[in-house]
PDB file of N, CA and C in Angstrom:
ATOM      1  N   UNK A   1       0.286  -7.902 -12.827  1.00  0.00           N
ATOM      2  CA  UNK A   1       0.570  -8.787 -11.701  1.00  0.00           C
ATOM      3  C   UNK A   1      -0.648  -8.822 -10.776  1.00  0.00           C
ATOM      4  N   UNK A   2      -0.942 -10.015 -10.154  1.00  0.00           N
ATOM      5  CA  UNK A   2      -2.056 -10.003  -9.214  1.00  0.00           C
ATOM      6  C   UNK A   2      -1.453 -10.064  -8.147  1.00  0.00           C
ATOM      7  N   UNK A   3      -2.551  -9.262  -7.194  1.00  0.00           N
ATOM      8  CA  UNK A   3      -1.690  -8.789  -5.549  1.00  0.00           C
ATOM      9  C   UNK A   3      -2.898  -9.598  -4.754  1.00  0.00           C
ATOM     10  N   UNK A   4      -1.982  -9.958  -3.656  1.00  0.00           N
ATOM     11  CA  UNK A   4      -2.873 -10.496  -2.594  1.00  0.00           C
ATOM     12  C   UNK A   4      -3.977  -9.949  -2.383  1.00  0.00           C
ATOM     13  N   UNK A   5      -3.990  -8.128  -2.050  1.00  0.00           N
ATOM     14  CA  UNK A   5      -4.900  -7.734  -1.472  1.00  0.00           C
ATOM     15  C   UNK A   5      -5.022  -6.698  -2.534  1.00  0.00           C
ATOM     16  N   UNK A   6      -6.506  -6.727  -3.414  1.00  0.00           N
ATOM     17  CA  UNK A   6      -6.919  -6.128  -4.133  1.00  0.00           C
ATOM     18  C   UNK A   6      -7.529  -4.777  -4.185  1.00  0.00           C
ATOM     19  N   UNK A   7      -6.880  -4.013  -4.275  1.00  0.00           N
ATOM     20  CA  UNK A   7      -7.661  -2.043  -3.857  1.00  0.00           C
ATOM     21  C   UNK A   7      -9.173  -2.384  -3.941  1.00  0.00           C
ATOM     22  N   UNK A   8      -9.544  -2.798  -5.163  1.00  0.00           N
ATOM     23  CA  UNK A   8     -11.102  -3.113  -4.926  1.00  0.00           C
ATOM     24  C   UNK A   8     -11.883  -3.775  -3.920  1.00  0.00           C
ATOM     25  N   UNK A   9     -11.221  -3.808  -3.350  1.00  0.00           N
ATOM     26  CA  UNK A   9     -11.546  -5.044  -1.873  1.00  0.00           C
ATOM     27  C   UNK A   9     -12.202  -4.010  -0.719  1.00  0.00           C
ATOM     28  N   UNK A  10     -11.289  -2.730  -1.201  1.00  0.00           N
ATOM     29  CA  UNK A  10     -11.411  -1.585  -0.109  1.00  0.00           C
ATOM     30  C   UNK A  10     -12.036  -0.762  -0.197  1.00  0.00           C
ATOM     31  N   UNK A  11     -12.819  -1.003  -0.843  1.00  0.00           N
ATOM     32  CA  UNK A  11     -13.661   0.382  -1.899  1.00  0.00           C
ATOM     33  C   UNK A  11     -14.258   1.045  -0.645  1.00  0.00           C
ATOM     34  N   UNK A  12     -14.611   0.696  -0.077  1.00  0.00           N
ATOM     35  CA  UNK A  12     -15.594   0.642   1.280  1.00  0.00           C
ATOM     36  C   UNK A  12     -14.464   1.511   2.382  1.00  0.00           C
ATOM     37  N   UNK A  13     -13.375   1.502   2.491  1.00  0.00           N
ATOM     38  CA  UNK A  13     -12.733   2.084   3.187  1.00  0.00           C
ATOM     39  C   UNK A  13     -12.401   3.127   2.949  1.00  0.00           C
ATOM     40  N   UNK A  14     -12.110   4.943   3.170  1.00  0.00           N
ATOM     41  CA  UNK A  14     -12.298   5.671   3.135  1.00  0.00           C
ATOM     42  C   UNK A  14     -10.744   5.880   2.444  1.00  0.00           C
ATOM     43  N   UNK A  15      -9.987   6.296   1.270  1.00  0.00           N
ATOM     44  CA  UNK A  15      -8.773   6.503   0.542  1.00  0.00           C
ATOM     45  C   UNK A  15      -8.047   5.276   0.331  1.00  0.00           C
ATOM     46  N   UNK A  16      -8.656   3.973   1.042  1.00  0.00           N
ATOM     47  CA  UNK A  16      -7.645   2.585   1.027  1.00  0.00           C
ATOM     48  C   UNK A  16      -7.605   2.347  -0.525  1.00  0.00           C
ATOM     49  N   UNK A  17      -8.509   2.273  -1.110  1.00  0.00           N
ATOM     50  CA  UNK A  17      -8.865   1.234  -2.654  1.00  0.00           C
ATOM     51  C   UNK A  17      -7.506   2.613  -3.469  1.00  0.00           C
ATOM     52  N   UNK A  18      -7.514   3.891  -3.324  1.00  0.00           N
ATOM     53  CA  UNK A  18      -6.749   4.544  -4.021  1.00  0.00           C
ATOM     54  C   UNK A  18      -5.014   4.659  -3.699  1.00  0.00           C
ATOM     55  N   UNK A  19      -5.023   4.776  -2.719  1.00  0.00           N
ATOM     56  CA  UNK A  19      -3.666   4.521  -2.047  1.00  0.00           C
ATOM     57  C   UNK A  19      -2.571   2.920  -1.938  1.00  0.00           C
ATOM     58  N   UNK A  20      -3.687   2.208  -1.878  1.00  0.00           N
ATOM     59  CA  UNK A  20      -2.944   0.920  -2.043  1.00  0.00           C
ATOM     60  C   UNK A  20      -3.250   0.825  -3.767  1.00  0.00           C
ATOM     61  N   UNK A  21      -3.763   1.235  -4.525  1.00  0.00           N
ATOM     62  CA  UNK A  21      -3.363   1.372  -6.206  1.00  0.00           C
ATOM     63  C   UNK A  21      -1.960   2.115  -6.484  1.00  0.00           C
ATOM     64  N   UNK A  22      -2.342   2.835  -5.830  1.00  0.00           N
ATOM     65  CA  UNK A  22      -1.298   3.999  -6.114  1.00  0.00           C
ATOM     66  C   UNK A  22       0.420   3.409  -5.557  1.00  0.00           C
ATOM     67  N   UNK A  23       0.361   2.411  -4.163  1.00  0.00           N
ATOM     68  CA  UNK A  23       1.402   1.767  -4.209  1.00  0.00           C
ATOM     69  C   UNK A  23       1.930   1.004  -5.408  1.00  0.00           C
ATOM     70  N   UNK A  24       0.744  -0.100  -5.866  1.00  0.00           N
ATOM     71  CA  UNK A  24       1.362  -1.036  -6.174  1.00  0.00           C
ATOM     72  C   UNK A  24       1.676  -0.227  -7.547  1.00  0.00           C
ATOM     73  N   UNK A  25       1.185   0.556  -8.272  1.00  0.00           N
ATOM     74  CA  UNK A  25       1.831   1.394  -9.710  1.00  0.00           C
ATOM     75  C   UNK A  25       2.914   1.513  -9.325  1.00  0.00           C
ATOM     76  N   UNK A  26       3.402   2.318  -8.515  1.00  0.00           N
ATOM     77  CA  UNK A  26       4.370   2.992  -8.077  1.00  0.00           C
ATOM     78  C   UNK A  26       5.615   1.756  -7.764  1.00  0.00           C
ATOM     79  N   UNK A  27       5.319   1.035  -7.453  1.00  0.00           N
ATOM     80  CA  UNK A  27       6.631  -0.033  -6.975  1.00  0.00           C
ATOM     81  C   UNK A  27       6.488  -0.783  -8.439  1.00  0.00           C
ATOM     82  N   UNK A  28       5.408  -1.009  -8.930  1.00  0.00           N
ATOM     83  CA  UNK A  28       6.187  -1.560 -10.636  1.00  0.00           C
ATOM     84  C   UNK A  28       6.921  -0.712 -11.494  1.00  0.00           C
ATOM     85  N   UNK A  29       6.742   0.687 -11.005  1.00  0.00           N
ATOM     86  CA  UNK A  29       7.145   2.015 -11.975  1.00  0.00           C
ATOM     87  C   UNK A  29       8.724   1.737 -11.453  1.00  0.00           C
ATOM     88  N   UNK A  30       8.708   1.598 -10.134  1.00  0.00           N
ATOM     89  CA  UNK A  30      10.753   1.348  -9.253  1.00  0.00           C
ATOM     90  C   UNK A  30      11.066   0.286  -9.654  1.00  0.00           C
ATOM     91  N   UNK A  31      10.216  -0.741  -9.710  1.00  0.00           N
ATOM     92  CA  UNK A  31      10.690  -1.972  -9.887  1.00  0.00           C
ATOM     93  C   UNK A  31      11.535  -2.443 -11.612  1.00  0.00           C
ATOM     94  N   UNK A  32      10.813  -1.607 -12.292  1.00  0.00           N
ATOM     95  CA  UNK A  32      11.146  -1.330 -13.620  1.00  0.00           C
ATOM     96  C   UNK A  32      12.117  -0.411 -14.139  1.00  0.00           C
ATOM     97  N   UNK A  33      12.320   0.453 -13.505  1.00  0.00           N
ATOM     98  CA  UNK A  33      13.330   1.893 -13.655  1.00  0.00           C
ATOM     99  C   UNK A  33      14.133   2.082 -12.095  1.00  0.00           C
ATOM    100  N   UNK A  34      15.048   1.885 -11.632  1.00  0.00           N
ATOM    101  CA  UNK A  34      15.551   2.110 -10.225  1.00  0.00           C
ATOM    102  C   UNK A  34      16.238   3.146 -10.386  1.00  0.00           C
ATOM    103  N   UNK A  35      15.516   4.520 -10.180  1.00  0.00           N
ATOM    104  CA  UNK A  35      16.098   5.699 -10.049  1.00  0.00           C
ATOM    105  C   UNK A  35      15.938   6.266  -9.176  1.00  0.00           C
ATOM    106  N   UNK A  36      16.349   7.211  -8.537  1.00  0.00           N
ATOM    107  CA  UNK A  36      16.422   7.969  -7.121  1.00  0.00           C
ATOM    108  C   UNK A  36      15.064   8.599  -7.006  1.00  0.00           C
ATOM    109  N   UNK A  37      14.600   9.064  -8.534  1.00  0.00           N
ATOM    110  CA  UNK A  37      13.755   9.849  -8.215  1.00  0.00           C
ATOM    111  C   UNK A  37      12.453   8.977  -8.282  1.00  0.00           C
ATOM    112  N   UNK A  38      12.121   7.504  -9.181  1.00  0.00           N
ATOM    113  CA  UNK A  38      10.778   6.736  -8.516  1.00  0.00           C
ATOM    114  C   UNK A  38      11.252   6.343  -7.557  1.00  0.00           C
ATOM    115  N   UNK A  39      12.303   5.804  -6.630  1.00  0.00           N
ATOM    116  CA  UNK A  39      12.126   5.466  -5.473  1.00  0.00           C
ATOM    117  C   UNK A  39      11.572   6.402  -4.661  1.00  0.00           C
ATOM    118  N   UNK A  40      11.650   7.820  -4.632  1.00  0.00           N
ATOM    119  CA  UNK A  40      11.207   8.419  -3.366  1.00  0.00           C
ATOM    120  C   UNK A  40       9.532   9.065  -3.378  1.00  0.00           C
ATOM    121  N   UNK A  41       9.187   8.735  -4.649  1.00  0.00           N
ATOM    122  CA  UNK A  41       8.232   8.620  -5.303  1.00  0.00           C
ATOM    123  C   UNK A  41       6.728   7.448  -4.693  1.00  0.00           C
ATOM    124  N   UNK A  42       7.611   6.135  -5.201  1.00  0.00           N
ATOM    125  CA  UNK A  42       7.440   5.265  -4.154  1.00  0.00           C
ATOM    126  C   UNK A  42       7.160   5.146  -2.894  1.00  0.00           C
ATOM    127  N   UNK A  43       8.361   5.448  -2.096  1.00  0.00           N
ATOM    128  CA  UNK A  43       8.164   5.962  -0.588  1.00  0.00           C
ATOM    129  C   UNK A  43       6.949   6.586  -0.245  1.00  0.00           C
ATOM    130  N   UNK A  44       6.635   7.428  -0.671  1.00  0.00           N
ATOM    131  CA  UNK A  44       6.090   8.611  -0.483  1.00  0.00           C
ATOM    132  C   UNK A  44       4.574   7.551  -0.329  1.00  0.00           C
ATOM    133  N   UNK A  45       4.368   6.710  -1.387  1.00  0.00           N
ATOM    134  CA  UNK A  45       3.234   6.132  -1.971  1.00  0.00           C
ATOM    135  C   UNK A  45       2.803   4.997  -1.102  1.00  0.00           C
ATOM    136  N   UNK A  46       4.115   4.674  -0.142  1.00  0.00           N
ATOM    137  CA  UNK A  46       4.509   3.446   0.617  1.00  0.00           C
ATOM    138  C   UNK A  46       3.872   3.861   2.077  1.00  0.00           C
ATOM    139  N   UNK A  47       4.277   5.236   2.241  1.00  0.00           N
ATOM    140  CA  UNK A  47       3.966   5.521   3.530  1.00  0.00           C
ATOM    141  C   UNK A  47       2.187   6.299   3.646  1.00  0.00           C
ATOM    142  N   UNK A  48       2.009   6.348   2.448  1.00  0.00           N
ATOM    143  CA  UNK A  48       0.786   6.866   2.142  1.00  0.00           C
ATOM    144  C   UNK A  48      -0.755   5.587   2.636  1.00  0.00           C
ATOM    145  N   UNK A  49       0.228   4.494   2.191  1.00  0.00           N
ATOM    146  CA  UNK A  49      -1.163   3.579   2.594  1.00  0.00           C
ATOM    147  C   UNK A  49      -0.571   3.180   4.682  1.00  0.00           C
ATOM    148  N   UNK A  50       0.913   2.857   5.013  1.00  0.00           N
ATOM    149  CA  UNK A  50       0.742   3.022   6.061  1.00  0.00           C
ATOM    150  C   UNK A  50      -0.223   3.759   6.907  1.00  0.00           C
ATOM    151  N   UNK A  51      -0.335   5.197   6.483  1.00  0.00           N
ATOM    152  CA  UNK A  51      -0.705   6.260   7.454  1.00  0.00           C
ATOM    153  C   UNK A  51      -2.078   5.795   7.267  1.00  0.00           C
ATOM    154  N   UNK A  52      -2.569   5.594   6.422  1.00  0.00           N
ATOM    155  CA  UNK A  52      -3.868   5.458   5.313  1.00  0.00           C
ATOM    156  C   UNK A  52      -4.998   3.696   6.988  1.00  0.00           C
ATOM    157  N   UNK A  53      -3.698   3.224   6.589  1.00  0.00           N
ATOM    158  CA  UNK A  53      -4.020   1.967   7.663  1.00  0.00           C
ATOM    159  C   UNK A  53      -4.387   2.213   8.944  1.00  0.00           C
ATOM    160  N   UNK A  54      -3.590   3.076   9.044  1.00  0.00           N
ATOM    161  CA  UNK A  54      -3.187   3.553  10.858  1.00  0.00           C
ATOM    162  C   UNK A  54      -4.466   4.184  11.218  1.00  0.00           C
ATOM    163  N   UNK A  55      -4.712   5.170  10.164  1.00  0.00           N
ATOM    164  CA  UNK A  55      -6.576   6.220  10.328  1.00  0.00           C
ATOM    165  C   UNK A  55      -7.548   4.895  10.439  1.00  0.00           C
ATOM    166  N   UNK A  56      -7.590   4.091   9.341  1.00  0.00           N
ATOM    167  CA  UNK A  56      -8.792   2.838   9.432  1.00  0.00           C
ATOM    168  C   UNK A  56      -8.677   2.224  10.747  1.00  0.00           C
ATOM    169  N   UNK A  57      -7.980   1.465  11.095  1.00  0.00           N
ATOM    170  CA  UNK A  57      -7.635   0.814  12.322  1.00  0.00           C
ATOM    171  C   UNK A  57      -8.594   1.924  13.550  1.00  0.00           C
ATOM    172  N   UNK A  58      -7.992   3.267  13.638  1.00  0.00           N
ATOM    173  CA  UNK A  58      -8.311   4.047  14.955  1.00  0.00           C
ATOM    174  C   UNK A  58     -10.151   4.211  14.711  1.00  0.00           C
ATOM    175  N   UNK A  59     -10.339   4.338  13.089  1.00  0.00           N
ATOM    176  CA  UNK A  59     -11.729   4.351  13.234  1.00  0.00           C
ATOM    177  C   UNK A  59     -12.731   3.283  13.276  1.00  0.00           C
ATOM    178  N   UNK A  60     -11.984   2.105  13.168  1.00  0.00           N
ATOM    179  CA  UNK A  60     -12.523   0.659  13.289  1.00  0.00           C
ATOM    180  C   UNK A  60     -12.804  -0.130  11.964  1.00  0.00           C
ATOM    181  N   UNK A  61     -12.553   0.725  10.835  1.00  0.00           N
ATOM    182  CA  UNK A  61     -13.304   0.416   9.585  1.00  0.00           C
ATOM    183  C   UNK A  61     -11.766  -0.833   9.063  1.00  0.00           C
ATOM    184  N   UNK A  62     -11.028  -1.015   9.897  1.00  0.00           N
ATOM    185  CA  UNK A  62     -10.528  -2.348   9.529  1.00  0.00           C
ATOM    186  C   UNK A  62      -9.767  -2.459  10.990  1.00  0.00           C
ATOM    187  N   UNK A  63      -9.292  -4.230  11.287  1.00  0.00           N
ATOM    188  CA  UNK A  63      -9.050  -4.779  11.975  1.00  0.00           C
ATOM    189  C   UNK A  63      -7.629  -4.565  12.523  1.00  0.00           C
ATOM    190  N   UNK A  64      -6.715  -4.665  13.738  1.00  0.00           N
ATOM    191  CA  UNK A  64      -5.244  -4.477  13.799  1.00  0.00           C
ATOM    192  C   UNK A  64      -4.876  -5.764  12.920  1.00  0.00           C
ATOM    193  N   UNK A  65      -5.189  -6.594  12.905  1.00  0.00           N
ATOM    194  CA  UNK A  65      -4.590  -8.235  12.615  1.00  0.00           C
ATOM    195  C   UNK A  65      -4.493  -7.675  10.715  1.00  0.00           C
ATOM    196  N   UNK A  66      -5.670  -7.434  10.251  1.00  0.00           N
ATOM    197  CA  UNK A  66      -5.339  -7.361   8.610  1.00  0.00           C
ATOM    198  C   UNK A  66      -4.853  -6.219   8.177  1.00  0.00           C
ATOM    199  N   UNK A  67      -5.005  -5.387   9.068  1.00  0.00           N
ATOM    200  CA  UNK A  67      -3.658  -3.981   9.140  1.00  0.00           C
ATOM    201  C   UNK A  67      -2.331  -4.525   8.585  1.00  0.00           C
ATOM    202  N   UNK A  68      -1.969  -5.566  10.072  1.00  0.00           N
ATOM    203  CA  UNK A  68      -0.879  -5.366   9.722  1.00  0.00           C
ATOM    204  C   UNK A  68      -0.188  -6.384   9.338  1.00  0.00           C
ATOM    205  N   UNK A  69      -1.329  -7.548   8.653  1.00  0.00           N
ATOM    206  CA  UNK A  69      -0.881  -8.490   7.421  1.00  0.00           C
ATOM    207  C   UNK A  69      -0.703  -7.724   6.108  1.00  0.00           C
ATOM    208  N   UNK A  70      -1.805  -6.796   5.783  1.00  0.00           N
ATOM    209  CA  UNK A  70      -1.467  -5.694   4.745  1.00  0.00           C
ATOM    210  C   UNK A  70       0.401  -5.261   4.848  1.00  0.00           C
ATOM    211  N   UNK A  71       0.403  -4.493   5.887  1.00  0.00           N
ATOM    212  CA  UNK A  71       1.924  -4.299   6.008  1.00  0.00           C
ATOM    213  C   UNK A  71       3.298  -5.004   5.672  1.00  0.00           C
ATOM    214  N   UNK A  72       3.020  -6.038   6.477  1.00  0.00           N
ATOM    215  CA  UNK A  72       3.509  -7.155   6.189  1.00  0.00           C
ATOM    216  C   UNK A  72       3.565  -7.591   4.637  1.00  0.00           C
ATOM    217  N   UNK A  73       2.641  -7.693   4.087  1.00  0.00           N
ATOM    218  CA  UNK A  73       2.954  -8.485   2.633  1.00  0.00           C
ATOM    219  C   UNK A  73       3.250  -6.830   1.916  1.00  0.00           C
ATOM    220  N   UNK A  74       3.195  -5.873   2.293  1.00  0.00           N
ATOM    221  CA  UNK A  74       3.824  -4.752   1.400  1.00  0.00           C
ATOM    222  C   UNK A  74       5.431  -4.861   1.485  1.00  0.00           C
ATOM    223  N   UNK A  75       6.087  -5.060   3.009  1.00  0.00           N
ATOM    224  CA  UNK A  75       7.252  -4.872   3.256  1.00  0.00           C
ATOM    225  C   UNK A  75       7.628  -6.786   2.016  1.00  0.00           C
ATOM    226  N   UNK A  76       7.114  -7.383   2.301  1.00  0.00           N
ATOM    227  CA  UNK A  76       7.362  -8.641   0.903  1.00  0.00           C
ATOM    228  C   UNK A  76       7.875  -7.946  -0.366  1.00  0.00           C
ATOM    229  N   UNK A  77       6.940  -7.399  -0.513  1.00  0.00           N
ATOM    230  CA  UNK A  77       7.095  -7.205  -1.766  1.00  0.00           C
ATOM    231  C   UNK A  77       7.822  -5.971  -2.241  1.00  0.00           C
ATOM    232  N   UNK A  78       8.399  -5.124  -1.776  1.00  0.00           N
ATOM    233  CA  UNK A  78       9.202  -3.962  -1.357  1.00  0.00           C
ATOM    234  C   UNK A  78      10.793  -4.758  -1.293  1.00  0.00           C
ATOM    235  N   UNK A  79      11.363  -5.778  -0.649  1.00  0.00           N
ATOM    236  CA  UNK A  79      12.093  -6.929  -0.132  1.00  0.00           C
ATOM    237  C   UNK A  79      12.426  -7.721  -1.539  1.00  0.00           C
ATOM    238  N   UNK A  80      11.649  -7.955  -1.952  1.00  0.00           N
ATOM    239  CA  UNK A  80      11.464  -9.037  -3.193  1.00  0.00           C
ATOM    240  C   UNK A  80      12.638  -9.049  -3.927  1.00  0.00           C
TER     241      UNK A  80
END
């Protein structure tokens, strides 16, 4: 599947390019199997690029606005 916002995009950002990979595996792994145990799996992977955002933002190495369009199209696709 192609995602809006491509980990490779982030290479440059300090854990972004790995953490937002690591989401989107992780929500095709739930999206495919809905078990208790990839969902929290997931989560885990979900809140990983949040926090991941929140550090970039405070250090400037990305913007509030594409922060939290990132967010935004995660909670999309989480929703879906």
């Amino acid at each position: 599947m192609v995602y809006k916002y491509n980990p490779e995009d982030f290479r440059e950002l300090l854990c972004m390019e790995a953490e937002l990979g690591n989401f989107y595996k992780h929500l095709s792994i739930y999206r495919n199997k809905k078990t208790r145990e990839n969902w929290y799996v997931f989560k885990r992977h979900w809140e990983d690029v949040f926090f991941t955002l929140k550090a970039r933002v405070v250090e400037g190495g990305i913007d509030p606005v594409t922060a939290q369009e990132i967010r935004d199209y995660m909670e999309e696709l989480v929703n879906d």
